[in-house]
N, C-alpha and C. Protein backbone atom coordinates (compact mmCIF):
# COMPACT_ATOMS: atom_id res chain seq x y z
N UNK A 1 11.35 -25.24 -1.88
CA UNK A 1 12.24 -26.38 -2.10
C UNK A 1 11.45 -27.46 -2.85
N UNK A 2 11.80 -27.86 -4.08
CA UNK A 2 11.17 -29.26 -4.80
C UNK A 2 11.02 -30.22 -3.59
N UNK A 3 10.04 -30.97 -3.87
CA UNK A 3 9.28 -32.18 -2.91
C UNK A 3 10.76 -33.21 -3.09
N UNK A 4 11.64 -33.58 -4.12
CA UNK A 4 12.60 -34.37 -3.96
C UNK A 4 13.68 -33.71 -3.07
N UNK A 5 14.21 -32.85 -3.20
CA UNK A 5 15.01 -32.21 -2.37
C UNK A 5 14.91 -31.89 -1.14
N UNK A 6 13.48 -31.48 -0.48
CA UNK A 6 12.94 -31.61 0.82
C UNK A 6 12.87 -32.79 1.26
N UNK A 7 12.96 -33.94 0.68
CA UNK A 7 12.85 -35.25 0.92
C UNK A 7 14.22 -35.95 1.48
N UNK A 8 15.64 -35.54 0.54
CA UNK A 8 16.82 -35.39 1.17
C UNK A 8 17.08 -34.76 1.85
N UNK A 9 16.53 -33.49 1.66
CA UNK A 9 17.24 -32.92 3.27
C UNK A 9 16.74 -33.32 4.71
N UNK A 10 15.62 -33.71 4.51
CA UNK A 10 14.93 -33.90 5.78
C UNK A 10 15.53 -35.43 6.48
N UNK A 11 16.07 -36.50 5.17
CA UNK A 11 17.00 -37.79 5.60
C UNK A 11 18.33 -37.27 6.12
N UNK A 12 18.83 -36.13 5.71
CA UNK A 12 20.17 -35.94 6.11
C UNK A 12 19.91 -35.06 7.73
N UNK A 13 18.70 -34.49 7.66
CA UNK A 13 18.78 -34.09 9.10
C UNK A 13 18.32 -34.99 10.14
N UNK A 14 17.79 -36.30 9.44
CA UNK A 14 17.51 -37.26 10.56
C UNK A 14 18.74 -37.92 10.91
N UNK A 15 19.82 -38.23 10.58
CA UNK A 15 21.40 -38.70 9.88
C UNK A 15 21.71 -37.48 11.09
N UNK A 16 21.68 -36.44 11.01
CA UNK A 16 22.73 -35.22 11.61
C UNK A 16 22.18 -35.63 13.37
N UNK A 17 20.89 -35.97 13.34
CA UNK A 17 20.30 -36.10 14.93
C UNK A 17 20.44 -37.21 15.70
N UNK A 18 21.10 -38.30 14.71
CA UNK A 18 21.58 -39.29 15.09
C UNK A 18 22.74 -39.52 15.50
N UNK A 19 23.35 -38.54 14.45
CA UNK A 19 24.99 -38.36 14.92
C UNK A 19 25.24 -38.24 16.12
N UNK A 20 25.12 -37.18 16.82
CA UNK A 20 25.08 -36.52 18.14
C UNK A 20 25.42 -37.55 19.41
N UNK A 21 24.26 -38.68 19.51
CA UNK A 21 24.75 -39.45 20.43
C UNK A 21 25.59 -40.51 20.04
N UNK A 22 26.13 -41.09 19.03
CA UNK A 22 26.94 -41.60 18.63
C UNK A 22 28.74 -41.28 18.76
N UNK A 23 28.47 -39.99 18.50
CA UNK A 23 29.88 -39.18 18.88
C UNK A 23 29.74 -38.95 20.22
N UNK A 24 28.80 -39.15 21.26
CA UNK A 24 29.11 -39.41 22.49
C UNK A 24 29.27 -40.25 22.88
N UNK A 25 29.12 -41.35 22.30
CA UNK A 25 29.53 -43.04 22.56
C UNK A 25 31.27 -43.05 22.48
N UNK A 26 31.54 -42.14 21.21
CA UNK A 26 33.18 -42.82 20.72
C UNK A 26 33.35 -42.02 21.60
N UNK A 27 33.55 -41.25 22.80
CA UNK A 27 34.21 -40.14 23.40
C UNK A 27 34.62 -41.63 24.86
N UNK A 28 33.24 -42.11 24.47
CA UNK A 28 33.56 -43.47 25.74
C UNK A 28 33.94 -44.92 25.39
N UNK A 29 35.10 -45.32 25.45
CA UNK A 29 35.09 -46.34 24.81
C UNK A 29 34.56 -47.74 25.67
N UNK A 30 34.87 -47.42 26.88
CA UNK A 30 34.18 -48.60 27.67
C UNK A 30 32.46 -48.97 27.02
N UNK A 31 32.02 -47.82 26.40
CA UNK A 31 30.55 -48.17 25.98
C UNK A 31 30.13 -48.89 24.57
N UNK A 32 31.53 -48.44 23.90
CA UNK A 32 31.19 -49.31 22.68
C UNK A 32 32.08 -50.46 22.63
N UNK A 33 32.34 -50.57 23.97
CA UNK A 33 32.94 -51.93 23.27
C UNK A 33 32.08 -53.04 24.13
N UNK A 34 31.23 -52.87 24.74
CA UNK A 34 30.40 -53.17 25.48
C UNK A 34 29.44 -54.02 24.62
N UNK A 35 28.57 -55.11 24.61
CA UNK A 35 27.77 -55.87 23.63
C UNK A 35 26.96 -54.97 23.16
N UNK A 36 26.18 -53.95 23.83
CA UNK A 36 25.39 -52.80 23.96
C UNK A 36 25.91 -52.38 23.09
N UNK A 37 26.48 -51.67 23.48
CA UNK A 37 27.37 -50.29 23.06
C UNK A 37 27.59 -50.94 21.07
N UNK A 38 28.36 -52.22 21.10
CA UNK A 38 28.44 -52.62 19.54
C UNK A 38 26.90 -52.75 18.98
N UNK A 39 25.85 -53.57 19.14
CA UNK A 39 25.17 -53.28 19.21
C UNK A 39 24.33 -51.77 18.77
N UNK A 40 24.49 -50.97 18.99
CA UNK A 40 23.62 -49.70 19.23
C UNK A 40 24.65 -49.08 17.73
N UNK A 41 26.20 -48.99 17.86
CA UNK A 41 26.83 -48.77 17.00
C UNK A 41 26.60 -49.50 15.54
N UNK A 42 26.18 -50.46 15.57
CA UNK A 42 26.14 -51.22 13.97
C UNK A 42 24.42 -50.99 13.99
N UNK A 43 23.66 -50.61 14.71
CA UNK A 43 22.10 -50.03 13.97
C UNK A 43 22.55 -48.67 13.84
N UNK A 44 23.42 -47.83 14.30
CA UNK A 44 23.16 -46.48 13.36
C UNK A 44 24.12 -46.42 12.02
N UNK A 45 25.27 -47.47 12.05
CA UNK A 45 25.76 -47.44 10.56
C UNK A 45 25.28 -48.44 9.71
N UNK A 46 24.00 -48.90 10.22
CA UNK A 46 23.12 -49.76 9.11
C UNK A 46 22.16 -48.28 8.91
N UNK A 47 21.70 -47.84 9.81
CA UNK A 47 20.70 -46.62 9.64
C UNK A 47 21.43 -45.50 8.50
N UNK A 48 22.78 -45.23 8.55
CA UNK A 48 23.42 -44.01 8.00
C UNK A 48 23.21 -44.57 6.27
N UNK A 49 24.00 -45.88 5.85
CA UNK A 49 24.04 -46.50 5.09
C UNK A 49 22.37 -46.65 4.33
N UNK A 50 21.58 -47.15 4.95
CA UNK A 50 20.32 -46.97 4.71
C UNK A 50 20.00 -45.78 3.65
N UNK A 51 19.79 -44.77 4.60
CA UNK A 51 19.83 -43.39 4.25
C UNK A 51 20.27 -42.61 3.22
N UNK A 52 21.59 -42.99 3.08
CA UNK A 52 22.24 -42.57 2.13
C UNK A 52 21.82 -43.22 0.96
N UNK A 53 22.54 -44.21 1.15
CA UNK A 53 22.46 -45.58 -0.23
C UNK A 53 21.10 -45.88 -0.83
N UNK A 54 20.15 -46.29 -0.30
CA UNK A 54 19.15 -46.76 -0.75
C UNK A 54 18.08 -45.28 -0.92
N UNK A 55 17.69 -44.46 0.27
CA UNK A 55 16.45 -43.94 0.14
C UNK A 55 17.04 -42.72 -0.67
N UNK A 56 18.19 -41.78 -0.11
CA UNK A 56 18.92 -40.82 -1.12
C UNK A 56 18.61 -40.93 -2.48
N UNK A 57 19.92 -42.14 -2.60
CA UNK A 57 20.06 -42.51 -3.83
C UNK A 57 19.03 -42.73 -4.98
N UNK A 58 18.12 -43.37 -4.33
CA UNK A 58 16.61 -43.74 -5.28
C UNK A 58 15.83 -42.43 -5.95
N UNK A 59 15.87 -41.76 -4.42
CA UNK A 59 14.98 -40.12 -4.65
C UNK A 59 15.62 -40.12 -5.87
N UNK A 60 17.09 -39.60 -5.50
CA UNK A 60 17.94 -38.60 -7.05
C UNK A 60 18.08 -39.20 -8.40
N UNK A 61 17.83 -41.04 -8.31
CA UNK A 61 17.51 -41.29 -10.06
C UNK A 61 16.09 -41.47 -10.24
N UNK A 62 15.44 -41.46 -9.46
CA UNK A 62 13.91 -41.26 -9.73
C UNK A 62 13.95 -39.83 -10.12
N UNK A 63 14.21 -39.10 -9.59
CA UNK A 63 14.04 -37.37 -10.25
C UNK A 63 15.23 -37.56 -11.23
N UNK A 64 16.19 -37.89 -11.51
CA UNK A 64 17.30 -37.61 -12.45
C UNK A 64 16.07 -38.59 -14.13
């Protein structure tokens, strides 16, 4: 696998391991609606966003 492409995949599997407990949060809603619970929810869609947008994105026009 090219060093750029190992580089995305390895962000999207940190993204996939994050998911996991997040979709166990929405299963509870008493937890996200909780200060916590919002909280914990807006650092992993600053984290997802992150990920995608900035470090993704950069890799693929730096190699493009």
């Amino acid at each position: 696998m090219p060093p750029d492409a190992g580089k995305i995949a390895w962000s999207r599997s940190i993204f996939e391991r994050v998911k996991i407990p997040i979709q166990r949060l929405n299963t509870r809603e008493d937890l996200l609606t909780s200060a916590k619970g919002k909280e914990v929810a807006l650092w992993y869609y600053n984290l997802a966003k992150t990920l995608e947008k900035t470090y993704e994105e950069n890799l693929y026009n730096t190699w493009k």
